[in-house]
Protein backbone atom coordinates (compact mmCIF):
# COMPACT_ATOMS: atom_id res chain seq x y z
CA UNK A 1 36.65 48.12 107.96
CA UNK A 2 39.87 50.30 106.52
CA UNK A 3 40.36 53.39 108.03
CA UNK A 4 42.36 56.05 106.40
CA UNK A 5 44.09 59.01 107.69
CA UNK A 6 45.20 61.48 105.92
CA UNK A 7 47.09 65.03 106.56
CA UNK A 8 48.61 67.55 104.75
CA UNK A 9 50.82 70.43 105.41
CA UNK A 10 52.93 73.12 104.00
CA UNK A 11 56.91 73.26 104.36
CA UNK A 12 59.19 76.45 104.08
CA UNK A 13 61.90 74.65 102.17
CA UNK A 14 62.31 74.23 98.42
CA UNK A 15 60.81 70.86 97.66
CA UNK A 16 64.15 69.31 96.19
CA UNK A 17 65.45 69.83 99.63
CA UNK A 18 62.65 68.34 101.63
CA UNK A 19 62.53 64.98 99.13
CA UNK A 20 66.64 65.11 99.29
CA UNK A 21 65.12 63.87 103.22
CA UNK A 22 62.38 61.82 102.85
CA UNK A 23 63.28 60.03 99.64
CA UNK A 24 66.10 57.82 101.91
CA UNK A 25 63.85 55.73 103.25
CA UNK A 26 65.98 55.20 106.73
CA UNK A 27 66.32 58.97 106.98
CA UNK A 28 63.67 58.96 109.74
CA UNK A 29 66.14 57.94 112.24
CA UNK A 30 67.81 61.24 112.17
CA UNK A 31 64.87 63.56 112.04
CA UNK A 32 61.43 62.08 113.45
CA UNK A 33 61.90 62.32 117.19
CA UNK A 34 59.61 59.00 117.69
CA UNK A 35 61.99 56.64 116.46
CA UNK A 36 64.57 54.98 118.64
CA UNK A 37 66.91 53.48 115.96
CA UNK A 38 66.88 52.17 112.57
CA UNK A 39 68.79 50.06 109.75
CA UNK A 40 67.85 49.25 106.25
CA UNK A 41 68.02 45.14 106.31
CA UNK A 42 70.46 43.30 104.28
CA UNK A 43 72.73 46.51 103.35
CA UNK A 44 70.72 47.49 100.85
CA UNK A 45 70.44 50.99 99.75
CA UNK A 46 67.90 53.72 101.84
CA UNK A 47 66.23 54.19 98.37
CA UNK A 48 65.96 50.97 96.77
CA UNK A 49 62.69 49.90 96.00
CA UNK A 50 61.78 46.90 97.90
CA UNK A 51 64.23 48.01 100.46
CA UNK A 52 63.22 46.96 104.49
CA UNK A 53 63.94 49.15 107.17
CA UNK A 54 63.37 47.87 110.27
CA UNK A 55 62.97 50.06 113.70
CA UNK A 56 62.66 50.59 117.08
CA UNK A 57 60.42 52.85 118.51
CA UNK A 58 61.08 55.18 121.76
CA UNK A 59 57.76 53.52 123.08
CA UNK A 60 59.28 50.19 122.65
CA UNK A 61 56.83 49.09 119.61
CA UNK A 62 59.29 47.46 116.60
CA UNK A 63 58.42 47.94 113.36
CA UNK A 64 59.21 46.76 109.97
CA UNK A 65 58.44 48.49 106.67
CA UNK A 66 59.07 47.82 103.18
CA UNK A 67 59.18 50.37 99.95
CA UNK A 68 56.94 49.55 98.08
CA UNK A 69 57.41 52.44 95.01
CA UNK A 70 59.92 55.93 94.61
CA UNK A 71 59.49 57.99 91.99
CA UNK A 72 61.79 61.25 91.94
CA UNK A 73 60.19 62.57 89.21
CA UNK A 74 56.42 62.90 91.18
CA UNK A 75 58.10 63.64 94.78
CA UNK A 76 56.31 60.42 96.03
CA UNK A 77 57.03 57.22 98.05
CA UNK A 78 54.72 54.17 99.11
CA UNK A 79 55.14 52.07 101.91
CA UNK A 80 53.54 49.08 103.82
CA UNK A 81 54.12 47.82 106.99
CA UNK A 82 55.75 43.73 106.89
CA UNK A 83 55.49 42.94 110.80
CA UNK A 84 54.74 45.09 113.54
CA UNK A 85 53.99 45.14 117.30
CA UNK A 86 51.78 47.56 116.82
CA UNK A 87 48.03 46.06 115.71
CA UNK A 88 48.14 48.18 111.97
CA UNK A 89 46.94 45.77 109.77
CA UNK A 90 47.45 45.81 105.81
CA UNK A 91 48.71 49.85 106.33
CA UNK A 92 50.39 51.21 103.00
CA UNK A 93 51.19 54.96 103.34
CA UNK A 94 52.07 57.33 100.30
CA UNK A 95 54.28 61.03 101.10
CA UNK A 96 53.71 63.04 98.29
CA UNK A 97 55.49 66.73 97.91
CA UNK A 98 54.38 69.26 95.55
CA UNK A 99 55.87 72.43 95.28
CA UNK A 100 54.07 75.59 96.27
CA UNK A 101 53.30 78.67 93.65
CA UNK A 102 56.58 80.45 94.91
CA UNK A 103 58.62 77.75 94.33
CA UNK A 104 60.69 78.04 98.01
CA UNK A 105 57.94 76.19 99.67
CA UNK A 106 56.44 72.40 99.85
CA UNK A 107 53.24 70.72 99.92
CA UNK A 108 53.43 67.79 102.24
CA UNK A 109 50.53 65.35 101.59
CA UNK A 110 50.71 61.88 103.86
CA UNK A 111 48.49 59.39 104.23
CA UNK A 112 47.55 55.62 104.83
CA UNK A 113 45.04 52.97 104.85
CA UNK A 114 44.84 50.34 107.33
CA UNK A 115 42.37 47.71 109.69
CA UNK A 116 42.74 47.81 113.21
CA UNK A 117 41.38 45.62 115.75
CA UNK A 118 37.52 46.03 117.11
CA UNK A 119 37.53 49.14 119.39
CA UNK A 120 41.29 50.28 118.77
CA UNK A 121 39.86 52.21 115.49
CA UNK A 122 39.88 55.72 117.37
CA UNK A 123 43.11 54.95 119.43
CA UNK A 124 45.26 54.14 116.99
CA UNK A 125 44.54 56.68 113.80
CA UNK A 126 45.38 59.49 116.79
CA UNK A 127 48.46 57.95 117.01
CA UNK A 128 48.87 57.77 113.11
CA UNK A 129 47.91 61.29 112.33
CA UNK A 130 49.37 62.85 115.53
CA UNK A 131 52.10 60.99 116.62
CA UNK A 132 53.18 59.99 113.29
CA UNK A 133 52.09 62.50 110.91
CA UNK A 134 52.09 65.82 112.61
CA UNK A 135 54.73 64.87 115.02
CA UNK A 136 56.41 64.21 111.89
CA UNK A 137 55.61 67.16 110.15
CA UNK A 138 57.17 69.53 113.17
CA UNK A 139 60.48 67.33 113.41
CA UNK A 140 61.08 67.56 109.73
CA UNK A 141 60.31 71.77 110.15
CA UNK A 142 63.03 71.58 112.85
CA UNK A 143 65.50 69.48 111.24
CA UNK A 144 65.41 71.40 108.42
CA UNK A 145 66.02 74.83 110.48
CA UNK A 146 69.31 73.20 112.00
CA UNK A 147 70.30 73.13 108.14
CA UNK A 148 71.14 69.21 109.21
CA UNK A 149 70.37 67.50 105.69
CA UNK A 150 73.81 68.33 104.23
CA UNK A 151 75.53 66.63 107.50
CA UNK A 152 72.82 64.11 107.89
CA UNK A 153 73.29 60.21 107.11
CA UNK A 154 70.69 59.80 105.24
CA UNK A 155 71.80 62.53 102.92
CA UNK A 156 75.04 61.22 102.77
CA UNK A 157 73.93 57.94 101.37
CA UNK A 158 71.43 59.96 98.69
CA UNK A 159 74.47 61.94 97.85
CA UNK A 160 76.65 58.82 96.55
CA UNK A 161 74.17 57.61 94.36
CA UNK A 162 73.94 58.46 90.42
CA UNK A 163 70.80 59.86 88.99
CA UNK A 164 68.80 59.18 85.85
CA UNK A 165 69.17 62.12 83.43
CA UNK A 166 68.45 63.25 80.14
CA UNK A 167 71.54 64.83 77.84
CA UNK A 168 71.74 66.66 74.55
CA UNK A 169 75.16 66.19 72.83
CA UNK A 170 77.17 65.27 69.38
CA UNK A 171 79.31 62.17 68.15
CA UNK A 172 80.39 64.36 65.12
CA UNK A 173 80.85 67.93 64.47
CA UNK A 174 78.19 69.66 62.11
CA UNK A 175 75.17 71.34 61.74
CA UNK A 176 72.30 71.17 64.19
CA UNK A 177 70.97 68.07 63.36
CA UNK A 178 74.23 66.43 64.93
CA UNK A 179 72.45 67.60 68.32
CA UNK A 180 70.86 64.21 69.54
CA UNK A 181 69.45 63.50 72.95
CA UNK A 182 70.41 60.40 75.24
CA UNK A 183 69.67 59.21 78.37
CA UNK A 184 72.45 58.09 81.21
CA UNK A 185 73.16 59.18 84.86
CA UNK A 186 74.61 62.17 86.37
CA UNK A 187 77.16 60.70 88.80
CA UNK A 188 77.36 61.54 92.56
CA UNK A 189 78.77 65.00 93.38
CA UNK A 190 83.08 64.54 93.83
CA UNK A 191 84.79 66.91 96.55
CA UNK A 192 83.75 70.66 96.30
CA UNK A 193 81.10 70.20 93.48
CA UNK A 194 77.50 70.58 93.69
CA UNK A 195 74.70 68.15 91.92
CA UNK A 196 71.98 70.54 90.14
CA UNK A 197 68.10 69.33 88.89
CA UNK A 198 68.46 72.33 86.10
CA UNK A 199 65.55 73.32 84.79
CA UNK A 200 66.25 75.69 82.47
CA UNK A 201 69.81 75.96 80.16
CA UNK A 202 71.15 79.14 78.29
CA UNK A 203 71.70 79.12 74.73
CA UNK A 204 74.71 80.76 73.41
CA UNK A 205 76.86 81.35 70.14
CA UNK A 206 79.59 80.02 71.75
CA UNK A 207 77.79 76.42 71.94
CA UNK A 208 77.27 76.76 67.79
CA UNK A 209 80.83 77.18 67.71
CA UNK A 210 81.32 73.72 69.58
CA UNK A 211 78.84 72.22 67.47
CA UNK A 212 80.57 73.57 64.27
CA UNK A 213 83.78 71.93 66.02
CA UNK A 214 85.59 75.67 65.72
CA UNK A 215 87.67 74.92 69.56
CA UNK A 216 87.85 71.34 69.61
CA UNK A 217 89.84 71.05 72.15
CA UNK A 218 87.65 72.53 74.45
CA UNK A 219 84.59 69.81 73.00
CA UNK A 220 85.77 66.75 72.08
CA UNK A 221 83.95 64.44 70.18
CA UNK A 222 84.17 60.63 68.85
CA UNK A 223 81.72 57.93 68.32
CA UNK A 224 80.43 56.15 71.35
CA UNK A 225 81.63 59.65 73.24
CA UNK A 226 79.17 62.44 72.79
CA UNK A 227 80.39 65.54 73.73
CA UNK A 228 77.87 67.77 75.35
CA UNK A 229 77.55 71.97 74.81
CA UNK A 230 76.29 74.10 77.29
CA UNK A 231 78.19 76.82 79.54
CA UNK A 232 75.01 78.12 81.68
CA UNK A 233 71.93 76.87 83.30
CA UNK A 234 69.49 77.33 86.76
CA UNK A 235 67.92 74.93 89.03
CA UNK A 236 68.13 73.82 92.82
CA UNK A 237 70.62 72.02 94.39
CA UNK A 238 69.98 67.81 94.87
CA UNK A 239 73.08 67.32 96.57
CA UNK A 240 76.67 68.48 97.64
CA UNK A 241 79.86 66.84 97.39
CA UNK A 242 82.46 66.69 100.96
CA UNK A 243 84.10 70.29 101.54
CA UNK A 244 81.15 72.38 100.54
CA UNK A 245 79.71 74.99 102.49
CA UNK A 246 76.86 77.50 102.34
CA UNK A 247 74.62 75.63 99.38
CA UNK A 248 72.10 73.49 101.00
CA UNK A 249 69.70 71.08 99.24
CA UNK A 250 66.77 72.93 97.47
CA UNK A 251 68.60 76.10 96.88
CA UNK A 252 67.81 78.21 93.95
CA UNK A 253 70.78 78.13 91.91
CA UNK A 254 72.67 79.60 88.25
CA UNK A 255 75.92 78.64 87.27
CA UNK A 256 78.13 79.52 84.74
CA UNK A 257 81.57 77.76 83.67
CA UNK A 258 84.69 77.30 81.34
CA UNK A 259 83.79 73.77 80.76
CA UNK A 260 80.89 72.84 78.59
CA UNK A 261 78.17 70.07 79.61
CA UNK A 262 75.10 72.17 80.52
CA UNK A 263 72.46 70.35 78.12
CA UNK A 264 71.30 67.87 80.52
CA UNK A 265 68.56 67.77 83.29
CA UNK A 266 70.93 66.78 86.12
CA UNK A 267 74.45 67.96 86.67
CA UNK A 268 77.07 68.33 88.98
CA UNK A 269 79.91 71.36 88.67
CA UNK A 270 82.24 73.32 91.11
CA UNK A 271 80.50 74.80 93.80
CA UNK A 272 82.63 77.34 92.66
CA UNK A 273 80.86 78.61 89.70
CA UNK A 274 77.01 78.76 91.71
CA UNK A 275 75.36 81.26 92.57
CA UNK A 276 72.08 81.67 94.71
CA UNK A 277 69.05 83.29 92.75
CA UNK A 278 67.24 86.05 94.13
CA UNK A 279 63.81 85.19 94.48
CA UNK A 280 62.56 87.85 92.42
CA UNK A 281 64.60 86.02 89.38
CA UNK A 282 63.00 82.82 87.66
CA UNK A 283 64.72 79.95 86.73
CA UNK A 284 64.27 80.92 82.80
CA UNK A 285 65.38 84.05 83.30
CA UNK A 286 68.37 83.26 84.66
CA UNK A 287 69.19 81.14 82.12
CA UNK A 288 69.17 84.12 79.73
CA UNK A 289 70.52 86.59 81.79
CA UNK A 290 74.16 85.20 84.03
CA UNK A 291 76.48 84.35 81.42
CA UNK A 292 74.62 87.73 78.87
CA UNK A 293 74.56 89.44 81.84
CA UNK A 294 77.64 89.03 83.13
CA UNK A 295 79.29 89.79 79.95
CA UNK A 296 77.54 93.23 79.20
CA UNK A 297 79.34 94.03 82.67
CA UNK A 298 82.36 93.46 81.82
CA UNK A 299 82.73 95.04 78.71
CA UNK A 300 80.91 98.07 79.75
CA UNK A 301 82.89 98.14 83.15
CA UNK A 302 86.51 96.66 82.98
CA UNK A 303 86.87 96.83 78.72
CA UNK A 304 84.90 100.25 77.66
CA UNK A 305 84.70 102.12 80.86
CA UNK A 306 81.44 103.30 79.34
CA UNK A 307 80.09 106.56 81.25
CA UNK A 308 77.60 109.50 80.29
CA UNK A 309 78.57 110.56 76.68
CA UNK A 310 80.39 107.60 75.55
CA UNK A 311 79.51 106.52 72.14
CA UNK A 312 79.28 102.14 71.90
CA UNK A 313 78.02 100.29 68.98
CA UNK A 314 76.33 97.09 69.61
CA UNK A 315 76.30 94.36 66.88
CA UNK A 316 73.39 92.06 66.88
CA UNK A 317 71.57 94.80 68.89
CA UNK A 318 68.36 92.74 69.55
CA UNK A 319 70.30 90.02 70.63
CA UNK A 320 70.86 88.22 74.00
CA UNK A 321 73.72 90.31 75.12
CA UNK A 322 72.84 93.00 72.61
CA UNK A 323 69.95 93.82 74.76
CA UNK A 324 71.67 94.02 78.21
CA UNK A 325 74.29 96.04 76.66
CA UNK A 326 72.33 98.61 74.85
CA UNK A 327 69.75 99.17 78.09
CA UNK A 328 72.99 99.50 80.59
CA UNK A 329 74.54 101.26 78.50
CA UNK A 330 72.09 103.46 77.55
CA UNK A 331 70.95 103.95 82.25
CA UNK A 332 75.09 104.69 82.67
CA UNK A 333 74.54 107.57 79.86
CA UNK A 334 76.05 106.38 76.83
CA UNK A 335 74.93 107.44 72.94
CA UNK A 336 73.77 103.63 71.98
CA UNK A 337 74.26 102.57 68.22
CA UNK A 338 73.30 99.52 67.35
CA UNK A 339 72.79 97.32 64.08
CA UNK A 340 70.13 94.56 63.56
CA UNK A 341 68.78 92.83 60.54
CA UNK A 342 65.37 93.94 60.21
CA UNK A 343 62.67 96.36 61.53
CA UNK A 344 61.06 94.03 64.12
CA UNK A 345 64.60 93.97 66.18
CA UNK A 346 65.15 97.58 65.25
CA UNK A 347 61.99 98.26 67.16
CA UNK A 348 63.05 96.08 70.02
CA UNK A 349 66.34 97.46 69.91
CA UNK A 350 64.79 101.09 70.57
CA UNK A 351 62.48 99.76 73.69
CA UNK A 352 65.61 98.40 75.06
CA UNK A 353 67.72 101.82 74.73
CA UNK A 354 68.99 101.43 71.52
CA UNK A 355 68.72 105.52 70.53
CA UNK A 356 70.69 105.13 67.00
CA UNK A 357 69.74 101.59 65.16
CA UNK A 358 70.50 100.04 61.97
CA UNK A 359 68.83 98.03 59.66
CA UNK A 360 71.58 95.61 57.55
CA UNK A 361 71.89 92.29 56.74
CA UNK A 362 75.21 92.78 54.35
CA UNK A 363 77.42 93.95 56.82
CA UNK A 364 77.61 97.94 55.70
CA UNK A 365 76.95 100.43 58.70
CA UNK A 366 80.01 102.94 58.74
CA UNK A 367 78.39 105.77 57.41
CA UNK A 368 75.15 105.59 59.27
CA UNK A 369 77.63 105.36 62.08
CA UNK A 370 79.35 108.82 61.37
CA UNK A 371 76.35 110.51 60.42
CA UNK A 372 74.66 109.61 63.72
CA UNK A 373 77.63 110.63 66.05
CA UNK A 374 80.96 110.77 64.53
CA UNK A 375 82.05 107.61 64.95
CA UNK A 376 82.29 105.19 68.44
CA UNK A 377 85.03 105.07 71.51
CA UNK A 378 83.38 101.41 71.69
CA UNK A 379 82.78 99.04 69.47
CA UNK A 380 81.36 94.95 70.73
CA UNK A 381 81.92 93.19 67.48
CA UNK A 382 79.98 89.72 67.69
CA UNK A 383 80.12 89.56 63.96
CA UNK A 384 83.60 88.69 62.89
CA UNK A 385 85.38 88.87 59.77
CA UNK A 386 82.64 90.13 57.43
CA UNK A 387 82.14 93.39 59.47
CA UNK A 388 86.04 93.85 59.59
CA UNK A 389 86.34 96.51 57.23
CA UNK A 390 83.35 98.52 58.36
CA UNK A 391 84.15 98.24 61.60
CA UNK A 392 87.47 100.17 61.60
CA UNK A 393 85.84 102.77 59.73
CA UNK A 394 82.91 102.85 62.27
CA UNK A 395 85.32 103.45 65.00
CA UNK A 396 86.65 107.01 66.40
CA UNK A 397 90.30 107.88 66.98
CA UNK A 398 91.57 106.01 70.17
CA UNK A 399 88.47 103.80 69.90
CA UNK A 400 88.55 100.41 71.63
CA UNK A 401 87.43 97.33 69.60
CA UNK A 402 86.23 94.24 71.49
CA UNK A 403 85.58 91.33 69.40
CA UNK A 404 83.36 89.19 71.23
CA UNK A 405 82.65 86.48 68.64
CA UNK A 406 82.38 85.48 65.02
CA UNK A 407 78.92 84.83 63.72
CA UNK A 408 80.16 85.34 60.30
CA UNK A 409 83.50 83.48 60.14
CA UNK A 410 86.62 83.78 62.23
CA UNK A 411 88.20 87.52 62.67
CA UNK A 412 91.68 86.88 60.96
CA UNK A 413 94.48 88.64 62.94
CA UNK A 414 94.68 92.72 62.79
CA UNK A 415 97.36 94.07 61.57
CA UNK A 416 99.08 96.75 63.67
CA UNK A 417 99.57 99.35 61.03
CA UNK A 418 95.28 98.71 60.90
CA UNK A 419 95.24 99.87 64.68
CA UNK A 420 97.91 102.32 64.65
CA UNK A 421 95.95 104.54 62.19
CA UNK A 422 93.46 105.37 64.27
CA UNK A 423 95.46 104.82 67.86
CA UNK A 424 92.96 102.16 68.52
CA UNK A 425 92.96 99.33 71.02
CA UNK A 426 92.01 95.76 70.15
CA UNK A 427 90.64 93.34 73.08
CA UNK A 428 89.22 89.75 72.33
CA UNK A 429 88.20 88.63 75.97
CA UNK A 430 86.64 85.67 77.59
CA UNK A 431 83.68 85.72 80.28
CA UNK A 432 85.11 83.38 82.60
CA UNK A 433 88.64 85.08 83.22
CA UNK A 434 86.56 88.01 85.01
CA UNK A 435 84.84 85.38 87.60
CA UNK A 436 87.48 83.40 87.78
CA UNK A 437 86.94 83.43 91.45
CA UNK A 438 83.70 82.70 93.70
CA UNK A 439 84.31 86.58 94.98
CA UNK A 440 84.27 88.16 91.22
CA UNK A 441 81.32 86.01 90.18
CA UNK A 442 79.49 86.92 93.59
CA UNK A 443 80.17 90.71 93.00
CA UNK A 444 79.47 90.65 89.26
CA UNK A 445 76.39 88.63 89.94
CA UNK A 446 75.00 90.69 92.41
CA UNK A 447 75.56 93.95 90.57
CA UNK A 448 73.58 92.11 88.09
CA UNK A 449 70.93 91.45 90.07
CA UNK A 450 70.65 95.03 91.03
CA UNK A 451 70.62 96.67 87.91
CA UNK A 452 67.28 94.06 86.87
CA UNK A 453 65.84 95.63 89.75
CA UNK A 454 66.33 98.61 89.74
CA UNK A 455 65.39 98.98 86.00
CA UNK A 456 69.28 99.66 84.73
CA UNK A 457 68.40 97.10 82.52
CA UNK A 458 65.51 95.47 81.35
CA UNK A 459 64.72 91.58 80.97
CA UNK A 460 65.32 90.14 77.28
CA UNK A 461 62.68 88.45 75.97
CA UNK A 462 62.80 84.88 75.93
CA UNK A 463 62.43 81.93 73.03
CA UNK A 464 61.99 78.76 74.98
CA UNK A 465 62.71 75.03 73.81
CA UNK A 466 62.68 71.68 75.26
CA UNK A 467 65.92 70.12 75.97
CA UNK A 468 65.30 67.29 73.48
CA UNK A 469 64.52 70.55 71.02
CA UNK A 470 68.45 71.56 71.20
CA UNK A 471 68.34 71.21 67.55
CA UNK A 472 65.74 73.40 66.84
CA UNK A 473 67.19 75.96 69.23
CA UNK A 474 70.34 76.16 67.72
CA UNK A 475 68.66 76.19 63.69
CA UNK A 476 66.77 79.71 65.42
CA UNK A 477 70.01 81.32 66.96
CA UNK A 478 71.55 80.51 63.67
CA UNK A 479 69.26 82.36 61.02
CA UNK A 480 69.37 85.73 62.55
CA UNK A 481 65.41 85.34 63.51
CA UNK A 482 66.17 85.51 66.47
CA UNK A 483 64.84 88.04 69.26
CA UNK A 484 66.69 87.95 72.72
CA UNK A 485 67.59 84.94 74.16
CA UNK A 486 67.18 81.26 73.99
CA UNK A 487 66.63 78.81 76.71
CA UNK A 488 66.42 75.49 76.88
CA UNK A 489 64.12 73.83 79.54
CA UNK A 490 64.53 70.65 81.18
């Protein structure tokens, strides 16, 4: 007669760093206390299915195992003992992790089927489900605590392998429909970079302005070599590369970064550019909100220096950044103006702190700019060379004008007689010169973080896509339909 034993437990470790352990299937050498020693025969790999690891245990008994299945998409491994001194007969054992609601725990479900001989059925499934199981369950607890998976072995062979992953990038510059998805491998993390499962990738203008092939140079793109948009997305770490410190396996993570590549399910970047997510902040959200977020903190802290009484007009009001600008703005005391195309983002606009909007889709908002307050010290142009005219006339003397993008067509260069009229000052800056250093994106991130909770500023909504719906996504950002920010999930 089979007897099964089964037992279950919960972890307090994100599941991506619990299975970054127990998918090696020779990791139990370095963190179940029963085991003696143990090598994976033949030099094959610790997760290669088929795989036999034989072992020693501390009570003497040798055992030999085989993997039978892996599958890193379920969190689940199956095993059967080959030869054993032990009498298990025909045992096959299945780990399976799920992760808990809160997403920074695991669900730890083990169990096996085997015969034993007459009158050794009691004996020997206490020593499966205690000395195995729950033994194991308390030695993974306390390996975990030591923080010893990034310095462990059996980590270090996870961490050269490559990963199956699925990508979202272009042969040819053009309109959405270029967008095609692929599936390759996301390599091994090199020196100082960090492998991320992302979940959930942020949508930006700037990656239409890839896809249109506007900065080629920072995309390239041939047949045979896709290139791949994407400057932001959130996940947990897999893996790290040699010479990191502080991001362990199963961290909560957000990145943003001067190179694109961020439409894919797995990838690795500088540790350099990651942060660690508050707990408080979903993966989705911080999709829409580092790079966005970022930005509206820079150009109302470094560029406009925006305090109580400053007037700022926000272009594309109901936007992504539009949002976070007008709400900041508006807690730091600023008189918000903002344009939109339509009523339905004029009345998002005003829930977000938008106290002047207006409604336009041709471009013309001077006037209603005067009339509401005399003109603006700040002006975050994301329109480009259609609102050019209007928005020197929207401005106020000594106004500063901060072209951010160019949704209509490329902003041709100013003039200085244009500026000099009104003594105004021109910036055209890039996100990724103020963090260009783990310290500014830690403090920029972190102020970030703050103002969310605190209620400075108030989460965007969210349009959400599939990663093989890049297409799609980018078709929506491009009519103006819009409402807050896109996200792609993986």
């Amino acid at each position: 007669m089979l007897q099964r034993v089964v037992r279950s437990t919960v972890i307090d470790a994100p599941i991506e760093r619990v299975w970054a352990v127990l998918r090696d299937f020779n990791s139990h050498a370095d963190w179940h206390e029963v085991v003696e020693a143990s090598h994976i025969e033949g030099d094959e790999r610790g997760d290669q299915v088929g795989c036999v690891r034989s072992f020693t245990l501390r009570d003497g008994n040798r055992i030999r195992e085989q993997l039978l299945s892996l599958s890193d998409s379920e969190h689940r491994s199956t095993y059967c003992i080959v030869e054993a001194t032990l009498p298990l007969q025909r045992y096959v054992a299945t780990v399976t992790l799920k992760p808990v609601t809160d997403g920074n725990r695991t669900f730890w479900h083990w169990e096996s089927t085997f015969a034993t001989p007459p009158g050794r059925e009691r004996e020997l499934r206490d020593t499966v489900a205690r000395g195995v199981y729950e033994a194991g369950f308390a030695n993974l607890r306390r390996y975990l605590e030591r923080g010893a998976p990034t310095s462990s072995a059996g980590i270090a062979a996870s961490a050269a392998l490559a990963l199956p992953r699925r990508s979202v990038g272009l042969e040819a510059y053009g309109g959405p429909e270029v967008l095609r998805p692929r599936d390759d491998e996301a390599a091994a993390p090199a020196e100082g970079e960090v492998r991320i499962r992302q979940r959930a990738i942020g949508v930006n203008f700037l990656d239409v302005y890839l896809r249109r092939g506007w900065m080629p140079s920072m995309l390239p793109v041939s047949e045979g070599a896709p290139g791949v948009p994407g400057m932001e997305a959130a996940g947990s770490v897999i893996d790290v590369g040699p010479g990191v410190s502080g991001l362990f396996p199963g961290d909560r993570v957000a990145y943003l970064g001067p190179v694109p590549g961020a439409y894919r399910s797995v990838r690795s970047v500088p540790a350099d550019w990651v942060v660690r997510l508050p707990a408080a902040v979903e993966d989705d959200e911080a999709a829409a909100l580092l790079l966005k977020g970022l930005t509206a903190d820079y150009l109302l802290r470094d560029l406009g220096r925006v305090q109580r009484g400053t007037r700022i007009l926000v272009h594309a009001a109901a936007g992504g950044v539009g949002l976070l600008l007008c709400s900041w703005a508006r807690s730091l005391g600023a008189v918000v103006v903002g344009t939109v195309s339509s009523e339905e983002k004029a009345r998002v606009a005003r829930d977000h702190g938008c106290e002047h909007v207006i409604v336009t889709r041709d471009y013309r908002f001077a006037d209603a700019v005067q009339r509401a307050c005399g003109g603006v010290d700040v002006l975050v142009d994301g329109l480009g060379e259609a609102a050019r005219t209007e928005n020197h006339a929207a401005l106020a003397r000594r106004g500063h004008w901060i072209s951010l993008g160019q949704a209509s067509g490329a902003l041709a260069a100013l003039p200085p007689d244009l500026l000099i009229a009104k003594s105004l000052s021109f910036s055209r800056p890039v996100v990724f010169d103020y963090v260009a250093t783990p310290a500014q994106l830690a403090e920029r991130a972190q102020r970030l973080w703050d103002a969310l909770a605190s209620g400075a500023i108030r989460k965007p909504p969210i349009e959400r896509f599939a990663l093989d719906a890049a297409a799609r996504a980018h078709e929506r950002l491009e009519s103006r339909a819009s409402i807050g920010a896109l996200v792609l999930l993986a």
